[in-house]
Protein backbone atom coordinates (compact mmCIF):
# COMPACT_ATOMS: atom_id res chain seq x y z
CA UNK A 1 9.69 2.52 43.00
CA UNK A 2 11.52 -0.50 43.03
CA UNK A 3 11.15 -3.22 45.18
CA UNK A 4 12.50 -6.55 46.32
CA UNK A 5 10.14 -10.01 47.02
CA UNK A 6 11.13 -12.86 48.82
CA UNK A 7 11.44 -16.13 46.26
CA UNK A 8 7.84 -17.63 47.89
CA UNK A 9 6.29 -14.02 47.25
CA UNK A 10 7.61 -13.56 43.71
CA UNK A 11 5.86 -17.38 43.19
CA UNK A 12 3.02 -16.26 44.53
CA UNK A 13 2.51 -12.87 42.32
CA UNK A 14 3.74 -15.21 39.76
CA UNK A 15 1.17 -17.86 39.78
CA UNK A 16 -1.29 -14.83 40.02
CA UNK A 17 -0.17 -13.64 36.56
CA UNK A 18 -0.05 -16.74 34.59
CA UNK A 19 -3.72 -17.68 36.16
CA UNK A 20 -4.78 -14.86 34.78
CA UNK A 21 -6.34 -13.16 37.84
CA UNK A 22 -4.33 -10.48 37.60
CA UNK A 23 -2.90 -8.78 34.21
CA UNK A 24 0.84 -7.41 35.48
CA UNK A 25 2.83 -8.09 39.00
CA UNK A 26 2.15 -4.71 39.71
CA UNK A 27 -2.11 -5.48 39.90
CA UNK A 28 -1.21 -8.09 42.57
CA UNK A 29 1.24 -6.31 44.53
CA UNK A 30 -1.59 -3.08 44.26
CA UNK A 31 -4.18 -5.44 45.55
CA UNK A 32 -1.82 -6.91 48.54
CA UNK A 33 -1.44 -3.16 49.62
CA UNK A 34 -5.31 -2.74 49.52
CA UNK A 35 -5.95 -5.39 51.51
CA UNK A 36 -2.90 -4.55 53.74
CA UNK A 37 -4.40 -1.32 54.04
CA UNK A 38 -8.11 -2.64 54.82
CA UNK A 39 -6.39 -5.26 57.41
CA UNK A 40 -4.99 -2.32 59.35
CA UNK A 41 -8.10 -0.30 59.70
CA UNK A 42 -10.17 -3.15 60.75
CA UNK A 43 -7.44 -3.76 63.23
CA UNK A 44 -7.54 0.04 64.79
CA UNK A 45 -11.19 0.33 64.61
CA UNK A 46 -10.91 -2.84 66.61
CA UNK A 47 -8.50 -1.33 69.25
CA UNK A 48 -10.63 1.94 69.32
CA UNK A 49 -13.96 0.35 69.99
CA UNK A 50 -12.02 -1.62 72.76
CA UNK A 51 -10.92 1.49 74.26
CA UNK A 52 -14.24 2.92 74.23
CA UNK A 53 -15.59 -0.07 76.04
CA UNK A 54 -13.29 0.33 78.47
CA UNK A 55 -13.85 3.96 79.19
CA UNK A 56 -17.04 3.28 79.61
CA UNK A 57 -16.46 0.46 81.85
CA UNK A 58 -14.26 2.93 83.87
CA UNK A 59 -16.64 5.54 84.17
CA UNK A 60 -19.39 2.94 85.25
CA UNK A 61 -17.07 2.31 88.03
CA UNK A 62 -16.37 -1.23 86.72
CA UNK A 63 -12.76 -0.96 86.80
CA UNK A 64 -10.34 -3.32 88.47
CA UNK A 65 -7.60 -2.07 90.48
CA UNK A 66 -4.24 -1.83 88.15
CA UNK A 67 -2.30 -5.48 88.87
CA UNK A 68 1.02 -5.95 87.08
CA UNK A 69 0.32 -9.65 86.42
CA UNK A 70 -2.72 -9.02 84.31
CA UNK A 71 -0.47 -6.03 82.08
CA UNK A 72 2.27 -9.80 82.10
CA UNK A 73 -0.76 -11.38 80.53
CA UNK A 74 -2.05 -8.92 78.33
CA UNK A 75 1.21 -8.54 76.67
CA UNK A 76 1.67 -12.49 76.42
CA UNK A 77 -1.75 -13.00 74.73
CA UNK A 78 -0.48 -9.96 72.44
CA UNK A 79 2.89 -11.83 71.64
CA UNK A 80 0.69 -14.78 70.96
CA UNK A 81 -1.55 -13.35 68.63
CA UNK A 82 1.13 -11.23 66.59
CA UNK A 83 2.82 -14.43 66.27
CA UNK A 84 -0.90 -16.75 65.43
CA UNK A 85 -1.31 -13.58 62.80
CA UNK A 86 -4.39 -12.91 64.55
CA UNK A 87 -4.21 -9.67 65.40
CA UNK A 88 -7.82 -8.30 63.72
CA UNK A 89 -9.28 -11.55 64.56
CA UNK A 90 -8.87 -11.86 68.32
């Protein structure tokens, strides 16, 4: 596989190299997808233990009626955090 970095990333995997923290530009671009990798499931286990909180909010009967302006908010704070880079954070 071939693949193409911007100039900033191929810096980046090239300061890596020379520092001697990694021995080939392949060992840092294996590491970013590790840690891409371990980003994402921290992220869904995030989302899934939110869903389970809310089912069980639900079932308790502590449910709000649905209310368009709160889904409007929901998806701002979401914009907001994709664009902070936030999104495992909160």
């Amino acid at each position: 596989m071939e693949i193409e970095l911007s100039p900033e990333a191929q810096r980046v995997v090239a300061e890596k190299v020379a520092s001697g923290e990694f021995a080939a530009p392949a060992d840092v671009v294996e590491a970013a997808v590790r840690l891409l990798a371990a980003y994402d499931a921290a992220y869904w286990a995030e989302v899934r233990a939110e869903v389970a909180a809310s089912r069980t909010e639900i079932a308790a009967g502590l449910a709000s009626p649905f209310d368009p302006a709160v889904i409007e908010r929901v998806k701002a704070e979401g914009r907001r955090r994709v664009r902070g880079g936030d999104l495992a954070t909160g």
